[in-house]
N, C-alpha and C. Protein backbone atom coordinates (compact mmCIF):
# COMPACT_ATOMS: atom_id res chain seq x y z
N UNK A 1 0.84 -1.18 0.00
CA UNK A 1 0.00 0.00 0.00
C UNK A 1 0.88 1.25 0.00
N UNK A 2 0.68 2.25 -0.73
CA UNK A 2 1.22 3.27 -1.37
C UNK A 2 1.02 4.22 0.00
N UNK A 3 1.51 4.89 1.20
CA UNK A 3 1.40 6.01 1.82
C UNK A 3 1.37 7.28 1.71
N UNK A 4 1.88 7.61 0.27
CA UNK A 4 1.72 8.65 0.22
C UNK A 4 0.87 9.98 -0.06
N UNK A 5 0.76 10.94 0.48
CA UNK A 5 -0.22 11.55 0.89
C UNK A 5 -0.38 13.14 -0.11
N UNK A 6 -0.83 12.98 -0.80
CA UNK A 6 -1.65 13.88 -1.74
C UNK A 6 -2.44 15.44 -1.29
N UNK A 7 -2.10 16.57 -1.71
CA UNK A 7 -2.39 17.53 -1.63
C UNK A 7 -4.10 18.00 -1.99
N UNK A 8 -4.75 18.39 -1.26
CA UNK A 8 -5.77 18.94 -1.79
C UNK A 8 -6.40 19.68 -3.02
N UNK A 9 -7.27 19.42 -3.39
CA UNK A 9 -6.96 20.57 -4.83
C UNK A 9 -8.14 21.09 -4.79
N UNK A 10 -7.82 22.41 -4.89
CA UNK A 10 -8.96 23.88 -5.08
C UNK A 10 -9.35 24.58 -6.40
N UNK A 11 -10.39 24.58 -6.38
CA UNK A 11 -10.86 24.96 -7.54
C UNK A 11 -11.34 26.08 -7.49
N UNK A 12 -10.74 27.45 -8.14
CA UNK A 12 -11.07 28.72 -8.16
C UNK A 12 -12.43 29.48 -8.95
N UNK A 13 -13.60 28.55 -8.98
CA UNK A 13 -14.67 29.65 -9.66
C UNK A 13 -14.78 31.06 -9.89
N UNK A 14 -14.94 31.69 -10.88
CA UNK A 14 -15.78 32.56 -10.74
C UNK A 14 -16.97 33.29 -11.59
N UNK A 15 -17.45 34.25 -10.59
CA UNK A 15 -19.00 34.42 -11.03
C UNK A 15 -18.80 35.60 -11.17
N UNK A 16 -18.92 36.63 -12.48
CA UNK A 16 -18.99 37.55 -12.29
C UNK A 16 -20.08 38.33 -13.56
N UNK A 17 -21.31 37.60 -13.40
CA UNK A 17 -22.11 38.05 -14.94
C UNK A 17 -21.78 37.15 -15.74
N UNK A 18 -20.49 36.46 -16.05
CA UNK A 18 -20.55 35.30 -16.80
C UNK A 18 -19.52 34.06 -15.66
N UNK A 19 -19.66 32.97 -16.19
CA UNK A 19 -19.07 32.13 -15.21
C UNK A 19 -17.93 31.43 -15.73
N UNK A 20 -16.84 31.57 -14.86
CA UNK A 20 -15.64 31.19 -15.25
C UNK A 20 -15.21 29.80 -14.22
N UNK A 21 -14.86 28.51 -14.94
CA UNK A 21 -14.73 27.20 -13.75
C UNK A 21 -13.55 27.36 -13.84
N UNK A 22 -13.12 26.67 -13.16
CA UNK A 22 -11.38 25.99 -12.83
C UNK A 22 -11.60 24.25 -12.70
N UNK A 23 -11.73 23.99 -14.09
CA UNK A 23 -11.93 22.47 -14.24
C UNK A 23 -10.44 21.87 -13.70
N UNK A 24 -9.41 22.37 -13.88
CA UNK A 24 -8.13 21.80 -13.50
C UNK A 24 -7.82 22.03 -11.87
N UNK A 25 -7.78 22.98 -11.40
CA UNK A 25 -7.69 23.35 -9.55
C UNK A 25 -6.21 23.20 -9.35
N UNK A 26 -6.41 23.79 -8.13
CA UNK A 26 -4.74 23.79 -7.87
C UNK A 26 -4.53 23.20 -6.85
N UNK A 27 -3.20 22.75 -6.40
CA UNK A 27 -3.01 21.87 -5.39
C UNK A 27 -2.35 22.75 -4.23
N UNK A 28 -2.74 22.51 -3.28
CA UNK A 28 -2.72 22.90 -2.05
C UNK A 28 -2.56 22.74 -0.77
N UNK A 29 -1.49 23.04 0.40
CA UNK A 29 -1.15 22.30 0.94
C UNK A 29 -2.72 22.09 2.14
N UNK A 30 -3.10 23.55 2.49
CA UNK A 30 -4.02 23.37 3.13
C UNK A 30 -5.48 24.68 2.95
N UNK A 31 -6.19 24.47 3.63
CA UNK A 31 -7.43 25.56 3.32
C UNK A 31 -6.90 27.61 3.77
N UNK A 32 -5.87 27.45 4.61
CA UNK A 32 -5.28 28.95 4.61
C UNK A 32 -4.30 29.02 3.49
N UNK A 33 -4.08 28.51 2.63
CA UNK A 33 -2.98 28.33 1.36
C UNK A 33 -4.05 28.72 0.64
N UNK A 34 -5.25 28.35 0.14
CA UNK A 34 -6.35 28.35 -0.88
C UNK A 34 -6.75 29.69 -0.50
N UNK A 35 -7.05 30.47 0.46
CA UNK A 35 -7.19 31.76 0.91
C UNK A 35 -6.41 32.68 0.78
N UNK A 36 -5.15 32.51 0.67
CA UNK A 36 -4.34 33.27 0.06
C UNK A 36 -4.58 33.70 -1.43
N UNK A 37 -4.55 32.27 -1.78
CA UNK A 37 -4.37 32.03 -3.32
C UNK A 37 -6.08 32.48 -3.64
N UNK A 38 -6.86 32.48 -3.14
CA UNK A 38 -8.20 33.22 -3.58
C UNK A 38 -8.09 34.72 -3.39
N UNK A 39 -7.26 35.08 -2.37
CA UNK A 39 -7.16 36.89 -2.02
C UNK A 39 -6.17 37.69 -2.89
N UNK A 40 -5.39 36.87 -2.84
CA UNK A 40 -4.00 37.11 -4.05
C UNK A 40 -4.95 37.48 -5.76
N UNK A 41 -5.45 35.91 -6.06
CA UNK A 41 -6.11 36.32 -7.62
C UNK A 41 -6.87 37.52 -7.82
N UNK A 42 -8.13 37.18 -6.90
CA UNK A 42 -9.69 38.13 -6.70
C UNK A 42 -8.90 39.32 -6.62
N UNK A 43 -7.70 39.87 -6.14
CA UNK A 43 -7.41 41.42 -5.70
C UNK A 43 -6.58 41.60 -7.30
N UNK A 44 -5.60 40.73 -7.67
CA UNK A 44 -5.46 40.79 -9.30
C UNK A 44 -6.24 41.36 -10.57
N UNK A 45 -7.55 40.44 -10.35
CA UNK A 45 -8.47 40.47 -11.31
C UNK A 45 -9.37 41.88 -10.93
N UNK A 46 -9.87 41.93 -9.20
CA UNK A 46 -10.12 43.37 -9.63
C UNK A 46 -9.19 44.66 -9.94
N UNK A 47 -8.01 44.41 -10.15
CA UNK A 47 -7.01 46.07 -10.20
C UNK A 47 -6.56 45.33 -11.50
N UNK A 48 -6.76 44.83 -12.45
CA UNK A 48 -6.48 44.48 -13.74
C UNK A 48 -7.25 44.76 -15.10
N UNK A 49 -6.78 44.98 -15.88
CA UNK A 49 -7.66 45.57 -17.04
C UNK A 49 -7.95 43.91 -18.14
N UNK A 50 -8.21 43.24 -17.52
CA UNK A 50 -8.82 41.99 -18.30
C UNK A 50 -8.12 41.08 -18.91
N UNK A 51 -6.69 41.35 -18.09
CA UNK A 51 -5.40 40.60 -18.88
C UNK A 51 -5.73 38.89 -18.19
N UNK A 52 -5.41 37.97 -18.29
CA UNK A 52 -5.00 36.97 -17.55
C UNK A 52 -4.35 36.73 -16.18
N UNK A 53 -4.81 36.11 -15.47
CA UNK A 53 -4.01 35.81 -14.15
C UNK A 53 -3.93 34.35 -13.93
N UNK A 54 -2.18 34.02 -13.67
CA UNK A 54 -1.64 33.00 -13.70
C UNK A 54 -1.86 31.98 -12.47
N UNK A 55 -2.80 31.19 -12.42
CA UNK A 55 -3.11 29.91 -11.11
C UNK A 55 -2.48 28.92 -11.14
N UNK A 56 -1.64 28.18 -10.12
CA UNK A 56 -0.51 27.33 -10.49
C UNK A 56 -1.33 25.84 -11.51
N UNK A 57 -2.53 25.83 -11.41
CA UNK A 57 -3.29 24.90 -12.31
C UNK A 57 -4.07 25.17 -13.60
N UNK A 58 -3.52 26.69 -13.55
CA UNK A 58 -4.49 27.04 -14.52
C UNK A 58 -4.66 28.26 -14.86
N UNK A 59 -5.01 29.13 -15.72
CA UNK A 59 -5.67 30.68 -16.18
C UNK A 59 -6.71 31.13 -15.32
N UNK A 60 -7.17 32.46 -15.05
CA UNK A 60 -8.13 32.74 -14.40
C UNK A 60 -8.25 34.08 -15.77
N UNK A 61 -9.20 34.58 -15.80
CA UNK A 61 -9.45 36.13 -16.76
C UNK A 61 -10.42 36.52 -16.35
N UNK A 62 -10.75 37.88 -16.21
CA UNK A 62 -12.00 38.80 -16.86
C UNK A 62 -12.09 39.59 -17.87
N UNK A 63 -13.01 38.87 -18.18
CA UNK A 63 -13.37 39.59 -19.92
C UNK A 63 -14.41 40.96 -19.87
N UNK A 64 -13.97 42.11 -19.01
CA UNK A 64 -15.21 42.94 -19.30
C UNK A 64 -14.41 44.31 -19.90
């Protein structure tokens, strides 16, 4: 039996008038890591002019 122990993975939705998934998610060591990584993007995407933001699993954007 294999012990080893696997990271959580978070999936960053968002909703903003149109809906954006995070079919891929990111891995994570724990639920204050995913809070970061949700306060970090969300503060990105709002002070950004609709460019892309880089999630270690994936793209995040707003298209407005």
């Amino acid at each position: 039996m294999n012990d080893e122990r696997c990271a959580p993975r978070f999936h960053f939705h968002i909703y903003d008038g149109l809906t954006a998934r995070d079919p891929n998610g990111t891995e994570l060591p724990d639920y204050a890591a995913a809070r970061r990584m949700a306060l970090r993007v969300g503060g990105e995407l709002i002070s950004g002019d609709g460019r892309e933001v880089k999630l270690e699993g994936g793209m995040a954007s707003r298209s407005h």
